[in-house]
C-alpha atoms as a PDB file:
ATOM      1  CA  UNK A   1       0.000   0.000   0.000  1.00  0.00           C
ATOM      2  CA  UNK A   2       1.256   3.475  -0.743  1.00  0.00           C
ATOM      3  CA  UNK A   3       2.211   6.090   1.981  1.00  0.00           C
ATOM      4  CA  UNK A   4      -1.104   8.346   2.808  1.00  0.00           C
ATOM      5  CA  UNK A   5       0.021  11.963   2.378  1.00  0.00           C
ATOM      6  CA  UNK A   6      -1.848  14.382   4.053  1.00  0.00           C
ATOM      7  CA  UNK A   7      -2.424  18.203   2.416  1.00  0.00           C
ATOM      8  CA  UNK A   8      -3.953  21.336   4.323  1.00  0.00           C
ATOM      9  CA  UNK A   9      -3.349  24.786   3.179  1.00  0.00           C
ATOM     10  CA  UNK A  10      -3.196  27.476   6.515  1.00  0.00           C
ATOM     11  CA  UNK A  11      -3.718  31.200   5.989  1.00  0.00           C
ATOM     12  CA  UNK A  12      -2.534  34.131   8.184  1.00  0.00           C
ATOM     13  CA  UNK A  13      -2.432  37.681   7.023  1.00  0.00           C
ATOM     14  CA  UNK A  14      -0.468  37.591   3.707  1.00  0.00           C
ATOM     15  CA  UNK A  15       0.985  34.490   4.320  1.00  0.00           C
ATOM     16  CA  UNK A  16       0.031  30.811   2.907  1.00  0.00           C
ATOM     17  CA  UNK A  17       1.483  27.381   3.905  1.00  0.00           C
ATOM     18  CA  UNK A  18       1.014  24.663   2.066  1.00  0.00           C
ATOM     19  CA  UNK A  19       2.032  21.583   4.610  1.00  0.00           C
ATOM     20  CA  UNK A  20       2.083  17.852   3.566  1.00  0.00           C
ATOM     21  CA  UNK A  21       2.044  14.875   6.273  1.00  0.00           C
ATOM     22  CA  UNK A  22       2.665  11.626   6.142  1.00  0.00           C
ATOM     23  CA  UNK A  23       3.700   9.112   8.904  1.00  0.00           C
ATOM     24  CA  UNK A  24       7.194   8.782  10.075  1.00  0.00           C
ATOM     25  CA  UNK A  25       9.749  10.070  12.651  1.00  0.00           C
ATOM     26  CA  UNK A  26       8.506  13.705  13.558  1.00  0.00           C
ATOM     27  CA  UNK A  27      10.946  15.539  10.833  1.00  0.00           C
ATOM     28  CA  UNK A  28       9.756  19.107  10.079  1.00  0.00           C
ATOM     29  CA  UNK A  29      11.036  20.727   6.892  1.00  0.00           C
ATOM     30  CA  UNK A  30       9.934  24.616   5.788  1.00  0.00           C
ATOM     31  CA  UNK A  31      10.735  25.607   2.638  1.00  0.00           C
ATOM     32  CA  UNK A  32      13.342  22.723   1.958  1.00  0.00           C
ATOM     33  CA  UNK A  33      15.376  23.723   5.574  1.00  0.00           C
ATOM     34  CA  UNK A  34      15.085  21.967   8.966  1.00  0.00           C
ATOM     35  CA  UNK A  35      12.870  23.644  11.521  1.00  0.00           C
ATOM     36  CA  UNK A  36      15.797  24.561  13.450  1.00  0.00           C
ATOM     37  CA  UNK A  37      17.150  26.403  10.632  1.00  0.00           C
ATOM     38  CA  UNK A  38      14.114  28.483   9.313  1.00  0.00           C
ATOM     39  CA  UNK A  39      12.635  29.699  12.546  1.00  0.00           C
ATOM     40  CA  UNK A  40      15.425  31.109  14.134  1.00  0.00           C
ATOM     41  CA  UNK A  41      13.077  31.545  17.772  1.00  0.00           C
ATOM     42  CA  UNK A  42      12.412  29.055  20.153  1.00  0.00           C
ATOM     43  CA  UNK A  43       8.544  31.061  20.431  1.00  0.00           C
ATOM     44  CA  UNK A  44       8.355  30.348  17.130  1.00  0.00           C
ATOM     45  CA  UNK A  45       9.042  26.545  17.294  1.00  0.00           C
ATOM     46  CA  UNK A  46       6.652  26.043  19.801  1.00  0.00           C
ATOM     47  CA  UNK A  47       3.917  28.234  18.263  1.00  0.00           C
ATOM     48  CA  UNK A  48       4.291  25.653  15.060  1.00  0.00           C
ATOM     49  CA  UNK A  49       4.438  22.587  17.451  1.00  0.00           C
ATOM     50  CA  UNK A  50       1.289  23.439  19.476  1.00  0.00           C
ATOM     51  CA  UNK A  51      -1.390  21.286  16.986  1.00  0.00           C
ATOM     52  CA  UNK A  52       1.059  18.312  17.159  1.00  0.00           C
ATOM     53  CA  UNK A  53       0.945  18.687  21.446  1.00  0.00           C
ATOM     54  CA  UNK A  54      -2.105  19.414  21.808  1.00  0.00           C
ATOM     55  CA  UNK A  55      -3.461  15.936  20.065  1.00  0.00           C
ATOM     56  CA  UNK A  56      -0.298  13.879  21.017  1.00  0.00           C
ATOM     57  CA  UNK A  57       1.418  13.665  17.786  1.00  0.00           C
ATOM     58  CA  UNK A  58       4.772  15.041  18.066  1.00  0.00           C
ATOM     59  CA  UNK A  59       7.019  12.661  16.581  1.00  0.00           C
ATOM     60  CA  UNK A  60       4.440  10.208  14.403  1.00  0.00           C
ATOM     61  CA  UNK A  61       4.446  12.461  11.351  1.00  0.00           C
ATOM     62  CA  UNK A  62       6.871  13.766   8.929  1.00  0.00           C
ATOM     63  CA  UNK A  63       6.154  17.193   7.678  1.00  0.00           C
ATOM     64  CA  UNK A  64       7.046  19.056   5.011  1.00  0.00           C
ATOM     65  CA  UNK A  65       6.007  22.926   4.268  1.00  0.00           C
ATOM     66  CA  UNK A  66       5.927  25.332   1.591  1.00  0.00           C
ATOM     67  CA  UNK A  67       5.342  28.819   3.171  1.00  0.00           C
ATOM     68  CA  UNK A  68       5.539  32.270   1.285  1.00  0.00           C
ATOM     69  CA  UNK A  69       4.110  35.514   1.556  1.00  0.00           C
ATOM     70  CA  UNK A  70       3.430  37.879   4.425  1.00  0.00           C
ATOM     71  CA  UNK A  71       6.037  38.429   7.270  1.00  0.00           C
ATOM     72  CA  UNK A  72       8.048  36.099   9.771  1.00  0.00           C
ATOM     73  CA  UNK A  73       5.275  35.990  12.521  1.00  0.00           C
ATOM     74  CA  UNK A  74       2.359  35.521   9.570  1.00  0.00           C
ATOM     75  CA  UNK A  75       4.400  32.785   8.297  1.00  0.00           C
ATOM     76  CA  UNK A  76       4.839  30.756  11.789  1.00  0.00           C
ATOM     77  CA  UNK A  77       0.700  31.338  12.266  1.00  0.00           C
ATOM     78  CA  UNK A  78      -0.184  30.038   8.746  1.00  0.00           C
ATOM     79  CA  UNK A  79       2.358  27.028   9.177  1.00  0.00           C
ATOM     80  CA  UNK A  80       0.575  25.968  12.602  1.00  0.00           C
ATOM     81  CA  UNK A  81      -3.339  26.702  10.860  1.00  0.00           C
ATOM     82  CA  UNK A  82      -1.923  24.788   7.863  1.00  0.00           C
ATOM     83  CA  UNK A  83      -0.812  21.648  10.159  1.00  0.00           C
ATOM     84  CA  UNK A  84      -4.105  21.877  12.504  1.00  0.00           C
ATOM     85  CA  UNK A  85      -6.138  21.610   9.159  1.00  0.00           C
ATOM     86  CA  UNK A  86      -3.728  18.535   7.948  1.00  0.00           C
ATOM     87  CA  UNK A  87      -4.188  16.820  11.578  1.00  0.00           C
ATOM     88  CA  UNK A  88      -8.367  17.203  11.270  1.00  0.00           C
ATOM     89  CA  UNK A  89      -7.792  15.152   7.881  1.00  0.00           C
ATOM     90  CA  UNK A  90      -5.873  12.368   9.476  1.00  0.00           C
ATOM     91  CA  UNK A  91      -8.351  11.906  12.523  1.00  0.00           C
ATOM     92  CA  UNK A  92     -11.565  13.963  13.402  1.00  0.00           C
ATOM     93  CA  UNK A  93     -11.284  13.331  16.608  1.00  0.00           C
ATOM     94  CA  UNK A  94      -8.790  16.078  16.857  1.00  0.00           C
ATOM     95  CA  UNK A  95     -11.800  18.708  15.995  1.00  0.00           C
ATOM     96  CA  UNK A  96     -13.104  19.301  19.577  1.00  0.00           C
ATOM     97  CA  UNK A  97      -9.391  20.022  21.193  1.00  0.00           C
ATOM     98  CA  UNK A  98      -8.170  21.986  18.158  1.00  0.00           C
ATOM     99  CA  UNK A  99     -11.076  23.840  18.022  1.00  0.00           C
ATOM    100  CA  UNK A 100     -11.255  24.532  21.873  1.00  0.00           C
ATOM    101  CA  UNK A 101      -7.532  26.118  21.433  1.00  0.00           C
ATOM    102  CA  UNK A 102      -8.445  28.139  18.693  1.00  0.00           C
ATOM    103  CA  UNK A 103      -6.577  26.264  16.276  1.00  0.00           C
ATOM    104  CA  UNK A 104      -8.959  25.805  13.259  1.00  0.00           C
ATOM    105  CA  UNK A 105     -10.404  29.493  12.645  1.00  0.00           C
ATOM    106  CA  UNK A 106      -8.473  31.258  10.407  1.00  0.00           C
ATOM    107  CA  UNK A 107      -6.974  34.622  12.003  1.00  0.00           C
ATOM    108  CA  UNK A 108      -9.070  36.956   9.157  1.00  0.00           C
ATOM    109  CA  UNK A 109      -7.096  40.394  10.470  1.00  0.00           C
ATOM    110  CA  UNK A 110      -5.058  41.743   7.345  1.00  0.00           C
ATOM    111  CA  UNK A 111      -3.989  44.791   6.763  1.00  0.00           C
ATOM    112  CA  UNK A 112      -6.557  47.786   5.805  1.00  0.00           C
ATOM    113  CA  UNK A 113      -6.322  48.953   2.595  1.00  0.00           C
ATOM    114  CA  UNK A 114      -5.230  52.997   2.217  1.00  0.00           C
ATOM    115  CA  UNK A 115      -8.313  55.096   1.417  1.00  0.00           C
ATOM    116  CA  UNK A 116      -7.776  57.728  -1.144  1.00  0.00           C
ATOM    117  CA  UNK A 117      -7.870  61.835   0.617  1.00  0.00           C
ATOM    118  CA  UNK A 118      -5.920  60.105   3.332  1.00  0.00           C
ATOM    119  CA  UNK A 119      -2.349  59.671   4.509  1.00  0.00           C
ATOM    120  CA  UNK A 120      -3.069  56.065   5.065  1.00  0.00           C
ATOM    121  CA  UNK A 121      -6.017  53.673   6.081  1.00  0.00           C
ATOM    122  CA  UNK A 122      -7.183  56.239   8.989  1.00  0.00           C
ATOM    123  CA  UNK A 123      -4.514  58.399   9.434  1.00  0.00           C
ATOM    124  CA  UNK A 124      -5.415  61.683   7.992  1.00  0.00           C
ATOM    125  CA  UNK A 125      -3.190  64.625   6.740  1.00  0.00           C
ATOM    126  CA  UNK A 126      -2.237  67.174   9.112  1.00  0.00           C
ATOM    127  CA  UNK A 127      -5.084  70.191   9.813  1.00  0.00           C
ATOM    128  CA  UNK A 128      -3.716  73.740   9.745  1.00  0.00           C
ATOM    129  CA  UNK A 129      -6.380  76.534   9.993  1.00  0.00           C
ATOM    130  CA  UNK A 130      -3.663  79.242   8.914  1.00  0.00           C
END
Protein backbone atom coordinates (compact mmCIF):
# COMPACT_ATOMS: atom_id res chain seq x y z
CA UNK A 1 0.00 0.00 0.00
CA UNK A 2 1.26 3.47 -0.74
CA UNK A 3 2.21 6.09 1.98
CA UNK A 4 -1.10 8.35 2.81
CA UNK A 5 0.02 11.96 2.38
CA UNK A 6 -1.85 14.38 4.05
CA UNK A 7 -2.42 18.20 2.42
CA UNK A 8 -3.95 21.34 4.32
CA UNK A 9 -3.35 24.79 3.18
CA UNK A 10 -3.20 27.48 6.51
CA UNK A 11 -3.72 31.20 5.99
CA UNK A 12 -2.53 34.13 8.18
CA UNK A 13 -2.43 37.68 7.02
CA UNK A 14 -0.47 37.59 3.71
CA UNK A 15 0.99 34.49 4.32
CA UNK A 16 0.03 30.81 2.91
CA UNK A 17 1.48 27.38 3.90
CA UNK A 18 1.01 24.66 2.07
CA UNK A 19 2.03 21.58 4.61
CA UNK A 20 2.08 17.85 3.57
CA UNK A 21 2.04 14.87 6.27
CA UNK A 22 2.67 11.63 6.14
CA UNK A 23 3.70 9.11 8.90
CA UNK A 24 7.19 8.78 10.08
CA UNK A 25 9.75 10.07 12.65
CA UNK A 26 8.51 13.71 13.56
CA UNK A 27 10.95 15.54 10.83
CA UNK A 28 9.76 19.11 10.08
CA UNK A 29 11.04 20.73 6.89
CA UNK A 30 9.93 24.62 5.79
CA UNK A 31 10.73 25.61 2.64
CA UNK A 32 13.34 22.72 1.96
CA UNK A 33 15.38 23.72 5.57
CA UNK A 34 15.08 21.97 8.97
CA UNK A 35 12.87 23.64 11.52
CA UNK A 36 15.80 24.56 13.45
CA UNK A 37 17.15 26.40 10.63
CA UNK A 38 14.11 28.48 9.31
CA UNK A 39 12.63 29.70 12.55
CA UNK A 40 15.43 31.11 14.13
CA UNK A 41 13.08 31.54 17.77
CA UNK A 42 12.41 29.06 20.15
CA UNK A 43 8.54 31.06 20.43
CA UNK A 44 8.36 30.35 17.13
CA UNK A 45 9.04 26.54 17.29
CA UNK A 46 6.65 26.04 19.80
CA UNK A 47 3.92 28.23 18.26
CA UNK A 48 4.29 25.65 15.06
CA UNK A 49 4.44 22.59 17.45
CA UNK A 50 1.29 23.44 19.48
CA UNK A 51 -1.39 21.29 16.99
CA UNK A 52 1.06 18.31 17.16
CA UNK A 53 0.95 18.69 21.45
CA UNK A 54 -2.11 19.41 21.81
CA UNK A 55 -3.46 15.94 20.06
CA UNK A 56 -0.30 13.88 21.02
CA UNK A 57 1.42 13.66 17.79
CA UNK A 58 4.77 15.04 18.07
CA UNK A 59 7.02 12.66 16.58
CA UNK A 60 4.44 10.21 14.40
CA UNK A 61 4.45 12.46 11.35
CA UNK A 62 6.87 13.77 8.93
CA UNK A 63 6.15 17.19 7.68
CA UNK A 64 7.05 19.06 5.01
CA UNK A 65 6.01 22.93 4.27
CA UNK A 66 5.93 25.33 1.59
CA UNK A 67 5.34 28.82 3.17
CA UNK A 68 5.54 32.27 1.28
CA UNK A 69 4.11 35.51 1.56
CA UNK A 70 3.43 37.88 4.42
CA UNK A 71 6.04 38.43 7.27
CA UNK A 72 8.05 36.10 9.77
CA UNK A 73 5.27 35.99 12.52
CA UNK A 74 2.36 35.52 9.57
CA UNK A 75 4.40 32.79 8.30
CA UNK A 76 4.84 30.76 11.79
CA UNK A 77 0.70 31.34 12.27
CA UNK A 78 -0.18 30.04 8.75
CA UNK A 79 2.36 27.03 9.18
CA UNK A 80 0.57 25.97 12.60
CA UNK A 81 -3.34 26.70 10.86
CA UNK A 82 -1.92 24.79 7.86
CA UNK A 83 -0.81 21.65 10.16
CA UNK A 84 -4.11 21.88 12.50
CA UNK A 85 -6.14 21.61 9.16
CA UNK A 86 -3.73 18.53 7.95
CA UNK A 87 -4.19 16.82 11.58
CA UNK A 88 -8.37 17.20 11.27
CA UNK A 89 -7.79 15.15 7.88
CA UNK A 90 -5.87 12.37 9.48
CA UNK A 91 -8.35 11.91 12.52
CA UNK A 92 -11.57 13.96 13.40
CA UNK A 93 -11.28 13.33 16.61
CA UNK A 94 -8.79 16.08 16.86
CA UNK A 95 -11.80 18.71 16.00
CA UNK A 96 -13.10 19.30 19.58
CA UNK A 97 -9.39 20.02 21.19
CA UNK A 98 -8.17 21.99 18.16
CA UNK A 99 -11.08 23.84 18.02
CA UNK A 100 -11.26 24.53 21.87
CA UNK A 101 -7.53 26.12 21.43
CA UNK A 102 -8.44 28.14 18.69
CA UNK A 103 -6.58 26.26 16.28
CA UNK A 104 -8.96 25.81 13.26
CA UNK A 105 -10.40 29.49 12.65
CA UNK A 106 -8.47 31.26 10.41
CA UNK A 107 -6.97 34.62 12.00
CA UNK A 108 -9.07 36.96 9.16
CA UNK A 109 -7.10 40.39 10.47
CA UNK A 110 -5.06 41.74 7.35
CA UNK A 111 -3.99 44.79 6.76
CA UNK A 112 -6.56 47.79 5.80
CA UNK A 113 -6.32 48.95 2.59
CA UNK A 114 -5.23 53.00 2.22
CA UNK A 115 -8.31 55.10 1.42
CA UNK A 116 -7.78 57.73 -1.14
CA UNK A 117 -7.87 61.84 0.62
CA UNK A 118 -5.92 60.11 3.33
CA UNK A 119 -2.35 59.67 4.51
CA UNK A 120 -3.07 56.07 5.07
CA UNK A 121 -6.02 53.67 6.08
CA UNK A 122 -7.18 56.24 8.99
CA UNK A 123 -4.51 58.40 9.43
CA UNK A 124 -5.42 61.68 7.99
CA UNK A 125 -3.19 64.63 6.74
CA UNK A 126 -2.24 67.17 9.11
CA UNK A 127 -5.08 70.19 9.81
CA UNK A 128 -3.72 73.74 9.74
CA UNK A 129 -6.38 76.53 9.99
CA UNK A 130 -3.66 79.24 8.91
Amino acid sequence: MAEENFYATGKRKRAVARVWMKLGEGNIVINKQPIDNYLTTEIAKMIVTQPLELTNTVGRYDITVNVKGGGFSGQVGAIKHGISLALLKINDEFREPLKKAGFITRDSRIKERKKYGLRSARARYQYSKR
